[in-house]
N, C-alpha and C. Protein backbone atom coordinates (compact mmCIF):
# COMPACT_ATOMS: atom_id res chain seq x y z
N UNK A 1 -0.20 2.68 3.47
CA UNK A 1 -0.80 3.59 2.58
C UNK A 1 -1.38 2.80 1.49
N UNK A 2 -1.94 3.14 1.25
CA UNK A 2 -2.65 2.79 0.30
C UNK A 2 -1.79 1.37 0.06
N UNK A 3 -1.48 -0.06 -0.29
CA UNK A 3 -1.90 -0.63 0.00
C UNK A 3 -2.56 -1.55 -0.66
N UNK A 4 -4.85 -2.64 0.33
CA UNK A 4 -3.91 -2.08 -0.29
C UNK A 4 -4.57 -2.80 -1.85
N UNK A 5 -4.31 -2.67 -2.89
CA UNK A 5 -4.83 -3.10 -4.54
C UNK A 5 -4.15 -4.33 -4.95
N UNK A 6 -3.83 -5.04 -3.77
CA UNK A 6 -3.91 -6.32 -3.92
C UNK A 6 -5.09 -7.37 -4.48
N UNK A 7 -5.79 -6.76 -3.65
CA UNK A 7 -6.88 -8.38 -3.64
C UNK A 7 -7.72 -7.78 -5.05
N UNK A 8 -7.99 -5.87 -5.62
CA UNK A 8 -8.55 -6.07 -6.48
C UNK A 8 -7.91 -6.24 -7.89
N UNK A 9 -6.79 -6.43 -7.79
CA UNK A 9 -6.39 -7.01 -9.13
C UNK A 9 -6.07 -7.82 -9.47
N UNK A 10 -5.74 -9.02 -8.68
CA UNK A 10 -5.77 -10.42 -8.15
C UNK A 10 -7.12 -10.85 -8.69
N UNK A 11 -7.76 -10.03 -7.83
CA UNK A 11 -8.95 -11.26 -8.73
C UNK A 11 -9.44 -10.78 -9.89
N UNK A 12 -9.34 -9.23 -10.41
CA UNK A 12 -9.67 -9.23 -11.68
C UNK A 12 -9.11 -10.06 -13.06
N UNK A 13 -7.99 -10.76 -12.76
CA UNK A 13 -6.91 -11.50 -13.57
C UNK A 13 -7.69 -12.85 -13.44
N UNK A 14 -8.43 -12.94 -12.66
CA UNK A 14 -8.92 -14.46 -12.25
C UNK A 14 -10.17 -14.73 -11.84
N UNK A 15 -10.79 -13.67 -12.51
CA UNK A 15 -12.60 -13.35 -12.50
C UNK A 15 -13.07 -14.47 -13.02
N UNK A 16 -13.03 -15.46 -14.40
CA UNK A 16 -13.28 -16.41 -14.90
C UNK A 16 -13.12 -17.59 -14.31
N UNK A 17 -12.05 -17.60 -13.32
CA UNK A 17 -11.97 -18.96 -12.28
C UNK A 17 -12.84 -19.33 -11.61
N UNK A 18 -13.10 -20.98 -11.64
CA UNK A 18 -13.88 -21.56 -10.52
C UNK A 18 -14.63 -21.14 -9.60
N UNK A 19 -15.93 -20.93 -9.07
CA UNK A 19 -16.10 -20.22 -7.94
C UNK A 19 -15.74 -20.84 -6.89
N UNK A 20 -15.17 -19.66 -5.96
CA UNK A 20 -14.34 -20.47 -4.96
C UNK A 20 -14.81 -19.63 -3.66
N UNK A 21 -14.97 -20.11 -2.30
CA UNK A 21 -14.57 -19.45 -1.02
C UNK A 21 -13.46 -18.29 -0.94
N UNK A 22 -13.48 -17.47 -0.38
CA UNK A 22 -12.77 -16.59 -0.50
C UNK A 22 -10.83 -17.27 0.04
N UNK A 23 -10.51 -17.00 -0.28
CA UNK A 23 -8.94 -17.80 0.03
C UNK A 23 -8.01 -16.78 1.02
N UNK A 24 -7.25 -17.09 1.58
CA UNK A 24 -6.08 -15.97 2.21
C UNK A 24 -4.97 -15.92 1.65
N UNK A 25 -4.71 -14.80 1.50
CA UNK A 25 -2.88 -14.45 1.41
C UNK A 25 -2.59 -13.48 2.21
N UNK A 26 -1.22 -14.01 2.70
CA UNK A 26 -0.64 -13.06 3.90
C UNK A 26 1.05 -12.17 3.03
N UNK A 27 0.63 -11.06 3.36
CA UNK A 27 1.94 -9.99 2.49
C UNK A 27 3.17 -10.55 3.04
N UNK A 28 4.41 -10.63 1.94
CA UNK A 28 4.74 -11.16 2.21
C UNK A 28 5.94 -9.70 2.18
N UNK A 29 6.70 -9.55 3.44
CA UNK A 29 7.24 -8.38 4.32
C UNK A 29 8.67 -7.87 3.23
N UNK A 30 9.18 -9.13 3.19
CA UNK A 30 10.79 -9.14 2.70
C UNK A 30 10.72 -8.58 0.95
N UNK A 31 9.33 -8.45 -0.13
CA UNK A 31 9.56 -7.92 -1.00
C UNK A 31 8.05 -6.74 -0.92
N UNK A 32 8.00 -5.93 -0.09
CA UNK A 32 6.64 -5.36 0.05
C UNK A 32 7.19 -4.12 0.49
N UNK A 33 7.43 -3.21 -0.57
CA UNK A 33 7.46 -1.73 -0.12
C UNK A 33 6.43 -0.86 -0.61
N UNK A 34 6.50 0.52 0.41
CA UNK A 34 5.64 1.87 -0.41
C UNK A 34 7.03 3.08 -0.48
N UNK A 35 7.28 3.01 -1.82
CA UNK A 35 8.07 4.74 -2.07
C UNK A 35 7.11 5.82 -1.96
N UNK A 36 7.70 6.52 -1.88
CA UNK A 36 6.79 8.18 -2.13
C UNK A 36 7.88 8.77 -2.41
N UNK A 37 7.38 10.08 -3.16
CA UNK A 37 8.35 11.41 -3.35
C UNK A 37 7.47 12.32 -3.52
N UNK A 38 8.43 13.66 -3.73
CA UNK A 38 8.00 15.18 -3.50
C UNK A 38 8.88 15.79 -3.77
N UNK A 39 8.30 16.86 -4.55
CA UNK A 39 8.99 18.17 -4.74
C UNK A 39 9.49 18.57 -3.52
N UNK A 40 10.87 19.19 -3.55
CA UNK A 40 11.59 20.17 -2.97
C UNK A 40 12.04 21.21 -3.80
N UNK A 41 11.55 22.28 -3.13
CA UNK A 41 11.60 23.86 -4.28
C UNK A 41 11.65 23.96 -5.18
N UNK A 42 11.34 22.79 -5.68
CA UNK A 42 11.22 23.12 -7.58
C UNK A 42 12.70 22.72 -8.07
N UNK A 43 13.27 22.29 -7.09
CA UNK A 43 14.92 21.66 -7.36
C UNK A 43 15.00 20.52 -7.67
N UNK A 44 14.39 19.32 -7.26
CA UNK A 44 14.36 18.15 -6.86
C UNK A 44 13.35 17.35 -6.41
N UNK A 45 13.09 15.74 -6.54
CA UNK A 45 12.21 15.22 -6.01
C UNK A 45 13.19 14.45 -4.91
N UNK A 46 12.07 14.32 -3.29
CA UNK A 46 13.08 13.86 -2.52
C UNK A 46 12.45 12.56 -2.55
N UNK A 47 13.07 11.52 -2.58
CA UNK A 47 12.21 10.27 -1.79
C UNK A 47 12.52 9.43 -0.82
N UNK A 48 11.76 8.20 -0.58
CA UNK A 48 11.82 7.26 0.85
C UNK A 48 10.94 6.62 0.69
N UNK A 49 11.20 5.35 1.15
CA UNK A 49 10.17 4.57 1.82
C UNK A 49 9.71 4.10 2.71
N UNK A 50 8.17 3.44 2.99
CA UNK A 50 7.97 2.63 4.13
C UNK A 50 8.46 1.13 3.75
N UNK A 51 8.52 0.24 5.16
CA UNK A 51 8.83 -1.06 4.92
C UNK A 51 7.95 -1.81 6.17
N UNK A 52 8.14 -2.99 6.18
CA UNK A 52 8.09 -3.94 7.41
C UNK A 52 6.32 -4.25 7.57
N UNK A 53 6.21 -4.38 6.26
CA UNK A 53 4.20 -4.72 5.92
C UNK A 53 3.84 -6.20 7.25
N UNK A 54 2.54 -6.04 7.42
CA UNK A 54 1.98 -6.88 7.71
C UNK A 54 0.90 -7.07 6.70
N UNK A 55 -0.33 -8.11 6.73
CA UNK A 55 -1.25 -7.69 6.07
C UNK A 55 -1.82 -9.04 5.56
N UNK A 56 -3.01 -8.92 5.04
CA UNK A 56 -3.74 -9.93 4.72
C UNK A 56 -4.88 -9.45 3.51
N UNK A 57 -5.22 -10.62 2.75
CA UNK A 57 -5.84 -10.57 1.41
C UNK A 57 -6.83 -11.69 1.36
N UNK A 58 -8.17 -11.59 1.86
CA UNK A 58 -8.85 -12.37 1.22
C UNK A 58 -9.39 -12.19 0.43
N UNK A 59 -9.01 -13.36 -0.70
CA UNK A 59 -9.53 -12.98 -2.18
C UNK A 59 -10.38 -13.94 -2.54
N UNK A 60 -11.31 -13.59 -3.17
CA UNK A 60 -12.88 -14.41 -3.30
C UNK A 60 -12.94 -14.35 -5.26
N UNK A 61 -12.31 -15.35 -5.48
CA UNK A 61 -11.94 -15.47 -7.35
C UNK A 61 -13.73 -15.46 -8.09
N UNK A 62 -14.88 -15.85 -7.60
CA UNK A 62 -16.34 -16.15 -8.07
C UNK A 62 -16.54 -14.23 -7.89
N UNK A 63 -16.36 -13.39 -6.83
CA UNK A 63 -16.85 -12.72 -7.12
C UNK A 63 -15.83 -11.45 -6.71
N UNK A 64 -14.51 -11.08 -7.68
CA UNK A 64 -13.76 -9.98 -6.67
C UNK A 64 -13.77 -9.24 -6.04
N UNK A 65 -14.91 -8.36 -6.78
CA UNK A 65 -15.13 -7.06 -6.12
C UNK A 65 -16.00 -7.28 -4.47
N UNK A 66 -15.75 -8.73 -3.77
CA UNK A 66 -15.67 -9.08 -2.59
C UNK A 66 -14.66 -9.24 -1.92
N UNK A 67 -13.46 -9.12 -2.50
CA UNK A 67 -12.37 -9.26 -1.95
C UNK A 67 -11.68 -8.06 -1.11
N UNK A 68 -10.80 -8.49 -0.15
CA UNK A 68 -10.67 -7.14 0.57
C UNK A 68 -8.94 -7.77 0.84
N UNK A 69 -8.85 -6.65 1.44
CA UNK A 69 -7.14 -6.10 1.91
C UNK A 69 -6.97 -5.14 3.06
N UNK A 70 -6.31 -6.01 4.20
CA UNK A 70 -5.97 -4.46 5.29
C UNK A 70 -3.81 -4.77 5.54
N UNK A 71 -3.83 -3.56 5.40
CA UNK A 71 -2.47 -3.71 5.81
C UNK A 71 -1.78 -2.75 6.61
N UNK A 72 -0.74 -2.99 7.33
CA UNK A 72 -0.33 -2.05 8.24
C UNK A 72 1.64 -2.21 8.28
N UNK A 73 1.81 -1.01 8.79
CA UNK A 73 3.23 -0.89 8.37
C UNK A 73 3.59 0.12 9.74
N UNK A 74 4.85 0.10 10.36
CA UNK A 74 5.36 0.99 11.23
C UNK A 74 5.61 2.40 10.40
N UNK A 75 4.80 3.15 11.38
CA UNK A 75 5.48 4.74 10.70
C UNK A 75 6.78 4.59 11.11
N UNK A 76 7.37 4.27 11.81
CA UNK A 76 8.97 4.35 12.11
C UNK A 76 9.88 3.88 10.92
N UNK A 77 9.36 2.96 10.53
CA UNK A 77 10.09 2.67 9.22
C UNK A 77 10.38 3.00 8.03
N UNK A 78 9.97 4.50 8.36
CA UNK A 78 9.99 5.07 7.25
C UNK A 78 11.96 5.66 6.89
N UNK A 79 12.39 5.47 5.53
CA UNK A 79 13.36 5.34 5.72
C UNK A 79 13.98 6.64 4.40
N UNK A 80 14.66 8.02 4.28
CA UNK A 80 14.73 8.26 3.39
C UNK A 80 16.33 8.28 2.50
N UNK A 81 17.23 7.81 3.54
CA UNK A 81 18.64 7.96 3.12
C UNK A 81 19.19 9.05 3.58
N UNK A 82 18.46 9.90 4.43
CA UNK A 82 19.63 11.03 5.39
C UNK A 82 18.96 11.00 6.54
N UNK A 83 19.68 10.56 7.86
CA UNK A 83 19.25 10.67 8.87
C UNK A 83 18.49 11.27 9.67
N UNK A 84 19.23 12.75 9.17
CA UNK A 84 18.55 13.96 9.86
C UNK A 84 17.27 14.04 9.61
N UNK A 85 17.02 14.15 8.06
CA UNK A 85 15.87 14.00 7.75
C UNK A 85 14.58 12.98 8.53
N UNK A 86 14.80 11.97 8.16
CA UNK A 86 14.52 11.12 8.79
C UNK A 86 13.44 11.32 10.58
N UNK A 87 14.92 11.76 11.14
CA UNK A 87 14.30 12.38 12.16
C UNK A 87 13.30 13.37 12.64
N UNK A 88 13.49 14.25 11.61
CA UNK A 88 13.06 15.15 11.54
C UNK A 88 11.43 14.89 11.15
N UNK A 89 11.04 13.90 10.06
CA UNK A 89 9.89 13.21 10.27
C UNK A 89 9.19 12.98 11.34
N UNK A 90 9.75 12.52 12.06
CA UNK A 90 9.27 11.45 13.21
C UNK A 90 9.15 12.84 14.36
N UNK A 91 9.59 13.55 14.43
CA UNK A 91 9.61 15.11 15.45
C UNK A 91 7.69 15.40 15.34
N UNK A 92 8.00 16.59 15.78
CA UNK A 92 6.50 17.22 16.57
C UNK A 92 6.32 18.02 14.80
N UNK A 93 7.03 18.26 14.24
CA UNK A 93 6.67 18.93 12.85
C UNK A 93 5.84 18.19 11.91
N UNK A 94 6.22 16.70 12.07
CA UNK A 94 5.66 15.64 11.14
C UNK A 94 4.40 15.06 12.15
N UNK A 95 5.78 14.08 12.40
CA UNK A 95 4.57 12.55 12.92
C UNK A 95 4.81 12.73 14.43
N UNK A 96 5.54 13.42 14.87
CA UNK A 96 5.64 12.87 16.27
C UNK A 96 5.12 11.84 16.73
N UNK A 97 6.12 10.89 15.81
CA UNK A 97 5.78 9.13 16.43
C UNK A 97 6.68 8.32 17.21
N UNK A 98 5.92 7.75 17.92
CA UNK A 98 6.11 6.32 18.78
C UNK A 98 6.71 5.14 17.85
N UNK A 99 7.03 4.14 18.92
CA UNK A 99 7.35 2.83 17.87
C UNK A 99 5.86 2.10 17.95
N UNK A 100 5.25 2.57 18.62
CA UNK A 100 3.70 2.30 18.12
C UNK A 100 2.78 2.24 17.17
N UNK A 101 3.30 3.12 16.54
CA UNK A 101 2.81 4.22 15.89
C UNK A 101 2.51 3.31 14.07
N UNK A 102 1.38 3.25 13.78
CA UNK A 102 1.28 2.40 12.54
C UNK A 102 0.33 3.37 11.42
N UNK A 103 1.22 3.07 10.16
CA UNK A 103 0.15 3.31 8.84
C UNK A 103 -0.62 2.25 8.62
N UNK A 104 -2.23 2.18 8.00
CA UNK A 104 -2.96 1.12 8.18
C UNK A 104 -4.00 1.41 6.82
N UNK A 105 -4.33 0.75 6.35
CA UNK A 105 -5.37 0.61 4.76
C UNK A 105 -6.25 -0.52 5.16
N UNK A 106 -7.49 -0.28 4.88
CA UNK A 106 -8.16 -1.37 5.00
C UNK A 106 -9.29 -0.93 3.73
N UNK A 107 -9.28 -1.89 2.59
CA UNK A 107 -10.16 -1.70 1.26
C UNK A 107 -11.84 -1.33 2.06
N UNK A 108 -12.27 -0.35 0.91
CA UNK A 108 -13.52 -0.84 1.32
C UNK A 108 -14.85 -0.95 -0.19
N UNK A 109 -13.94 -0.98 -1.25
CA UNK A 109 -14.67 -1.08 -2.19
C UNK A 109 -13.69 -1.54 -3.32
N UNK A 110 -13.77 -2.51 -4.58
CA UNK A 110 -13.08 -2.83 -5.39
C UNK A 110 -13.82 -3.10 -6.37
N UNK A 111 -13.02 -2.04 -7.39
CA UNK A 111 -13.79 -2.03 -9.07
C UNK A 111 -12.75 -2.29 -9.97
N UNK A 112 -13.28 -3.46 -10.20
CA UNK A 112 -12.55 -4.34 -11.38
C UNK A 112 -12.62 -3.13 -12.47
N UNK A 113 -11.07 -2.97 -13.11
CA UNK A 113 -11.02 -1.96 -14.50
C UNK A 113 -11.02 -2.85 -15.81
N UNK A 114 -10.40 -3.82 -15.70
CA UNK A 114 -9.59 -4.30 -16.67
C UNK A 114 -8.95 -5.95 -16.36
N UNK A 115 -8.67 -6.89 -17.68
CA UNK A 115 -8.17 -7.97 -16.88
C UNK A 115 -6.97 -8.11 -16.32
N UNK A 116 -6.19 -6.96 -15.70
CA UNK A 116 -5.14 -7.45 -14.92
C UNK A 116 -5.26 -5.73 -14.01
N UNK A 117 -5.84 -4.66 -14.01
CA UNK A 117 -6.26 -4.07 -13.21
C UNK A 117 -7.70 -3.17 -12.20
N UNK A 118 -7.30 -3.07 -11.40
CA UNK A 118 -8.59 -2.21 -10.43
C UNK A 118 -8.26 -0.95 -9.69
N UNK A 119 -9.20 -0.30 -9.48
CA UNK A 119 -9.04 0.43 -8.51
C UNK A 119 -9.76 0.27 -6.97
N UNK A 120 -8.89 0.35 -5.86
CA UNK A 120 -8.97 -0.30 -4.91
C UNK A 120 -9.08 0.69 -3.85
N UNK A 121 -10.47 0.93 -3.32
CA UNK A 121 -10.64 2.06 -2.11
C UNK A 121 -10.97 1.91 -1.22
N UNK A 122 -10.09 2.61 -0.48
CA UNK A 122 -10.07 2.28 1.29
C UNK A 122 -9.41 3.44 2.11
N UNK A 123 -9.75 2.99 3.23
CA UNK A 123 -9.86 3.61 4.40
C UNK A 123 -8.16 3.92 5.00
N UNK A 124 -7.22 5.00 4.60
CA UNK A 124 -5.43 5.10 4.92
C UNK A 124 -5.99 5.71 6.16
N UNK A 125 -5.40 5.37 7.43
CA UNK A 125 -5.05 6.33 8.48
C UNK A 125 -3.33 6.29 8.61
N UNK A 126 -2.85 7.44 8.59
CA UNK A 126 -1.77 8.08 9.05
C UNK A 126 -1.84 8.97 10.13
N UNK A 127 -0.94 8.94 11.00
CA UNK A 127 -0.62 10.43 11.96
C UNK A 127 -2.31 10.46 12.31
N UNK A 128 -3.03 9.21 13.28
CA UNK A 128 -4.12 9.72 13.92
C UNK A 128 -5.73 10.35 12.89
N UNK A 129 -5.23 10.08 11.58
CA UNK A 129 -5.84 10.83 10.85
C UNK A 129 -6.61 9.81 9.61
N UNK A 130 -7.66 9.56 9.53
CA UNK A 130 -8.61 8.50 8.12
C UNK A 130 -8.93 9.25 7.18
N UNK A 131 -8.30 8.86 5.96
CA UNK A 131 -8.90 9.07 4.76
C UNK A 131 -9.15 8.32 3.76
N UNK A 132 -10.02 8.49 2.47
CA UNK A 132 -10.67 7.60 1.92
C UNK A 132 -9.24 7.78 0.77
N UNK A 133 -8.61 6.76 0.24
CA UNK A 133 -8.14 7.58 -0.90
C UNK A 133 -8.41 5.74 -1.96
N UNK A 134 -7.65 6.10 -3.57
CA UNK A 134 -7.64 5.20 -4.34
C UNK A 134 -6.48 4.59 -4.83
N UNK A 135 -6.32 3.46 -4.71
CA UNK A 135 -5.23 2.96 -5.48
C UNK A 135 -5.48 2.44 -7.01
N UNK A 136 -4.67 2.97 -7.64
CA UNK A 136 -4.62 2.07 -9.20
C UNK A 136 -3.76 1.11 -9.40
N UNK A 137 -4.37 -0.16 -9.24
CA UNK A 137 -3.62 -1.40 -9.11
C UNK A 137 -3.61 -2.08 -10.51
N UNK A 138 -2.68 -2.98 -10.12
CA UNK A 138 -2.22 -3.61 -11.38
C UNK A 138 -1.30 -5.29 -10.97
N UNK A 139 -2.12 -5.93 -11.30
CA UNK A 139 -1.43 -7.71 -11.01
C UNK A 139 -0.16 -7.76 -12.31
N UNK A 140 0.58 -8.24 -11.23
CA UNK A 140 2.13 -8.14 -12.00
C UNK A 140 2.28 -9.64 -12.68
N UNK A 141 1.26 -10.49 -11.70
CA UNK A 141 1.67 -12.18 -11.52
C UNK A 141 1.13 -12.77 -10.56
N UNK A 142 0.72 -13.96 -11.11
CA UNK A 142 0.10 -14.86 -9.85
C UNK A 142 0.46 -16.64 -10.34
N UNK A 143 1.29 -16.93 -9.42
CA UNK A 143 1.22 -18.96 -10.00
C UNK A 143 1.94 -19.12 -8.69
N UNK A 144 2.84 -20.14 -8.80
CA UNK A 144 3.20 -21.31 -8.53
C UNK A 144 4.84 -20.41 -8.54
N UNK A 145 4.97 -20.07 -6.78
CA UNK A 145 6.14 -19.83 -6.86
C UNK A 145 7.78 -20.61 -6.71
N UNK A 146 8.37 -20.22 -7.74
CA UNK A 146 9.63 -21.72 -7.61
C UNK A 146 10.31 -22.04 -6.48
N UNK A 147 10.47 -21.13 -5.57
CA UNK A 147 11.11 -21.58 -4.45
C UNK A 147 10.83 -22.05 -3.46
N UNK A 148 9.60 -21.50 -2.70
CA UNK A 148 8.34 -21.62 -2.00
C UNK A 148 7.15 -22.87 -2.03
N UNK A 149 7.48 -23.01 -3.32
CA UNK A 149 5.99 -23.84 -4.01
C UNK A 149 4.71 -24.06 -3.33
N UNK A 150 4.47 -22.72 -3.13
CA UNK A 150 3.08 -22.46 -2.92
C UNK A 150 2.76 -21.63 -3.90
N UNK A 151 1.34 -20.83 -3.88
CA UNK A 151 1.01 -20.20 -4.63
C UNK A 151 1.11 -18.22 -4.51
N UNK A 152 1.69 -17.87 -5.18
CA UNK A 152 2.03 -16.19 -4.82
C UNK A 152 1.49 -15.20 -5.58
N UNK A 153 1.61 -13.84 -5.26
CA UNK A 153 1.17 -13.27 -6.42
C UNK A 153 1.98 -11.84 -6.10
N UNK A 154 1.74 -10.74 -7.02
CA UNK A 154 2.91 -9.82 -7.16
C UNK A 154 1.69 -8.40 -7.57
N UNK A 155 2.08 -7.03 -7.17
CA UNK A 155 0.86 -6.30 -7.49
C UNK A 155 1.86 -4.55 -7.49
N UNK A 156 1.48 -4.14 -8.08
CA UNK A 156 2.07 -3.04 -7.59
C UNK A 156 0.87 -1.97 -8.05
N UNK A 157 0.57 -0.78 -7.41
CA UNK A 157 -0.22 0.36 -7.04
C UNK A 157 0.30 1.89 -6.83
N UNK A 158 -0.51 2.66 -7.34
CA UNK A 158 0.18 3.87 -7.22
C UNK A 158 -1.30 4.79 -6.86
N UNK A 159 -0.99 6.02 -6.60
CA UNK A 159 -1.78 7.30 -5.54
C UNK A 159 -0.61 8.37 -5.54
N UNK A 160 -2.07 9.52 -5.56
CA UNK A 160 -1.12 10.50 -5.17
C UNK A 160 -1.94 11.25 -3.72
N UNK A 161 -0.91 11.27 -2.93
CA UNK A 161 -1.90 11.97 -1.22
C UNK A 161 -1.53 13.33 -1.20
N UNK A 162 -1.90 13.98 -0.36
CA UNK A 162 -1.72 15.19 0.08
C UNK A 162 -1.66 15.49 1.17
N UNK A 163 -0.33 15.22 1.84
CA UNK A 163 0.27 15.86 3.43
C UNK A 163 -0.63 16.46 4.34
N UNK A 164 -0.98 17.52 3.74
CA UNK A 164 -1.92 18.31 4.65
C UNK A 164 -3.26 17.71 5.69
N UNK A 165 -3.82 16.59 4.14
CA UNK A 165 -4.99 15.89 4.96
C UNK A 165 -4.54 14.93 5.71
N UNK A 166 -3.58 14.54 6.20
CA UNK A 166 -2.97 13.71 7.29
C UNK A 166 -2.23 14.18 8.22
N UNK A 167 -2.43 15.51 8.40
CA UNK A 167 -2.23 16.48 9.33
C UNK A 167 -0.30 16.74 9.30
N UNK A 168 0.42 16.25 7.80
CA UNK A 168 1.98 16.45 8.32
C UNK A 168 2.41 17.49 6.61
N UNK A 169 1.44 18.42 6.82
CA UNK A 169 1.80 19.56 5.85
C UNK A 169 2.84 20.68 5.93
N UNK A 170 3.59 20.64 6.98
CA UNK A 170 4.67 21.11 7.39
C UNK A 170 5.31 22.08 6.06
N UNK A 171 5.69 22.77 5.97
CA UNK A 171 6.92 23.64 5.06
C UNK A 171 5.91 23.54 3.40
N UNK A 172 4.58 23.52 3.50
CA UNK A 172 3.98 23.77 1.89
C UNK A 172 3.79 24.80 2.03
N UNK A 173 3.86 25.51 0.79
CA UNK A 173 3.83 25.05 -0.98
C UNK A 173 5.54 24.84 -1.34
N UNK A 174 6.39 24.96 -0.47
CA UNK A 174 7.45 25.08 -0.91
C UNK A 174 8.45 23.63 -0.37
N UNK A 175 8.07 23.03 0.04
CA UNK A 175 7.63 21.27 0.22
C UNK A 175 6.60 20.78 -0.62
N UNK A 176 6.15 20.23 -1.63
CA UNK A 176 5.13 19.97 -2.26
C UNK A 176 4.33 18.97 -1.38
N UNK A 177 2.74 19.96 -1.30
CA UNK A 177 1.88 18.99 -0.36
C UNK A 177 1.41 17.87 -1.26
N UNK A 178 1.44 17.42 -2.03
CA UNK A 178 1.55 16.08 -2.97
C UNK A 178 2.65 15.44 -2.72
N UNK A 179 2.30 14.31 -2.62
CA UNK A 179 3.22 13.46 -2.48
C UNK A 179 2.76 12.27 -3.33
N UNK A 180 3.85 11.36 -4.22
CA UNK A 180 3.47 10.72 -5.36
C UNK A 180 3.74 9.25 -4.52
N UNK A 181 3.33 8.48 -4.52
CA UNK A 181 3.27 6.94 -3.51
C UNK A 181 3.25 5.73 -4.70
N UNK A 182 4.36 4.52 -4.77
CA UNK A 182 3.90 3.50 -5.56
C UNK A 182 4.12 2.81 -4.71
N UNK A 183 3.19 1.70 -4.50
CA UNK A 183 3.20 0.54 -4.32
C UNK A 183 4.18 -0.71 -5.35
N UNK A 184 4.89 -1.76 -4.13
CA UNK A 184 4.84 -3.17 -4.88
C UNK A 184 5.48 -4.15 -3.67
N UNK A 185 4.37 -5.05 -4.15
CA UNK A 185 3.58 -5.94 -2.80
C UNK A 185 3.86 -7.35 -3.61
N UNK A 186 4.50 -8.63 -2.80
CA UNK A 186 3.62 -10.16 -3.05
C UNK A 186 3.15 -10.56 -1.99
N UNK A 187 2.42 -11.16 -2.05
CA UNK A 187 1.84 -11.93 -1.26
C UNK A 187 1.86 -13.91 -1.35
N UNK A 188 1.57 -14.39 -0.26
CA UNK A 188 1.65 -15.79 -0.41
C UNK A 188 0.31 -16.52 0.13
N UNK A 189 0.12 -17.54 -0.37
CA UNK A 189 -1.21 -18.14 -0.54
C UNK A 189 -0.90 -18.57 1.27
N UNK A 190 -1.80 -18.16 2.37
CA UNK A 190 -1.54 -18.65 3.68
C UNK A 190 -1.60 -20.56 4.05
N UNK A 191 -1.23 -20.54 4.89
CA UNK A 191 -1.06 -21.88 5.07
C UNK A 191 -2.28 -22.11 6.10
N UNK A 192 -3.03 -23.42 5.73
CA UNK A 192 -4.03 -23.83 6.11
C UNK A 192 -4.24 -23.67 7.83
C-alpha cells in the first residue's frame, strides 16, 4: 500500500547533493511495516498490519522528482492479533486470497513538499483491483548505518483508503469504509 514515499522524500532531504545517477536501495523487510485501522461501530478502532516488504528505490539525488519506488508485500501477511479475524479477511467476504496473492505500489509521480517531505503517487493494487492514491511522506534519516556500514535511510508515510474501491467493503458504514494506513520503511543502499 501505499508504500511507496520513500524515494520522494529521500531525495527531497538531498535535492542540493551532487548530481548523481540514479542509485538503488532495496527495503529493507525486518524493519518495514504498513498499520492500518478502522472504526468498529463507533466503539473502537481495530488495527493490523502488513509485513514481509520486498521493494526497491531508485533514487536520482540531481533530480528527485525522478525517483521512483515499487513495492510489494503478501496479502497473507496481513496480521491483526485475533485469528478469527484474520481469517475471516482472507475468506470470500474480503480477499479471498491465495499465498499468491500480493499488495503492490509502484510511484508514478513525486512532488517534493518540503526539505524532508513529499507527496508520493502511485499506482496500489489490492484484491485484483488499481488505484491511484497519495502518500504523505516524510524522511526520518539517511547516513551511514552503525551496524551495517553502508548507507540507509528511514521514511515513514501515511494515507487514508477506502475499502470499497478495492473491492473489500464488506459490513460498511458500520465497519468504517476508511481505513487510516501509516507507513515506516528503511531501506539500504544495494550492493553493487
Amino acid at each position: 500500500m501505499k508504500s511507496i514515499l520513500l524515494a520522494t522524500t529521500f531525495a527531497a532531504a538531498t535535492a542540493t547533493a551532487v548530481a548523481a545517477e540514479p542509485v538503488k536501495y532495496t527495503l529493507d523487510s525486518s524493519h518495514s511495516q504498513v498499520v492500518f485501522s478502522y472504526d468498529h461501530l463507533g466503539f473502537s478502532r481495530t488495527f493490523g498490519m502488513f509485513s514481509g516488504f520486498e521493494g526497491e528505490i531508485m533514487f536520482d539525488q540531481a533530480e528527485p522528482a525522478n525517483s521512483s519506488v515499487t513495492v510489494s508485500m503478501p496479502v497473507m501477511s496481513m496480521f491483526t492479533g485475533w485469528e478469527q479475524r484474520d481469517g475471516h479477511f482472507m475468506s470470500d467476504d474480503f480477499f479471498g486470497a491465495t499465498e499468491e496473492d500480493m499488495v503492490t505500489f509502484t510511484s508514478t509521480a513525486i512532488e517534493v513538499t518540503g526539505e524532508d517531505t513529499a507527496l508520493i503517487t502511485g499506482d496500489l493494487t489490492m484484491n485484483d483491483i488499481t488505484q491511484s492514491v497519495v502518500l504523505d511522506a516524510k524522511l526520518n534519516g539517511a547516513g551511514m548505518h552503525p551496524r551495517a556500514q553502508k548507507e540507509w535511510a528511514g521514511f515513514d508515510a501515511t494515507t487514508t483508503l477506502k475499502r470499497s474501491d478495492f473491492g473489500v467493503g464488506a459490513f460498511a458504514p458500520a465497519v468504517s469504509d476508511e481505513v487510516e494506513v501509516t507507513i515506516s520503511l528503511e531501506a539500504e543502499i544495494a550492493d553493487s
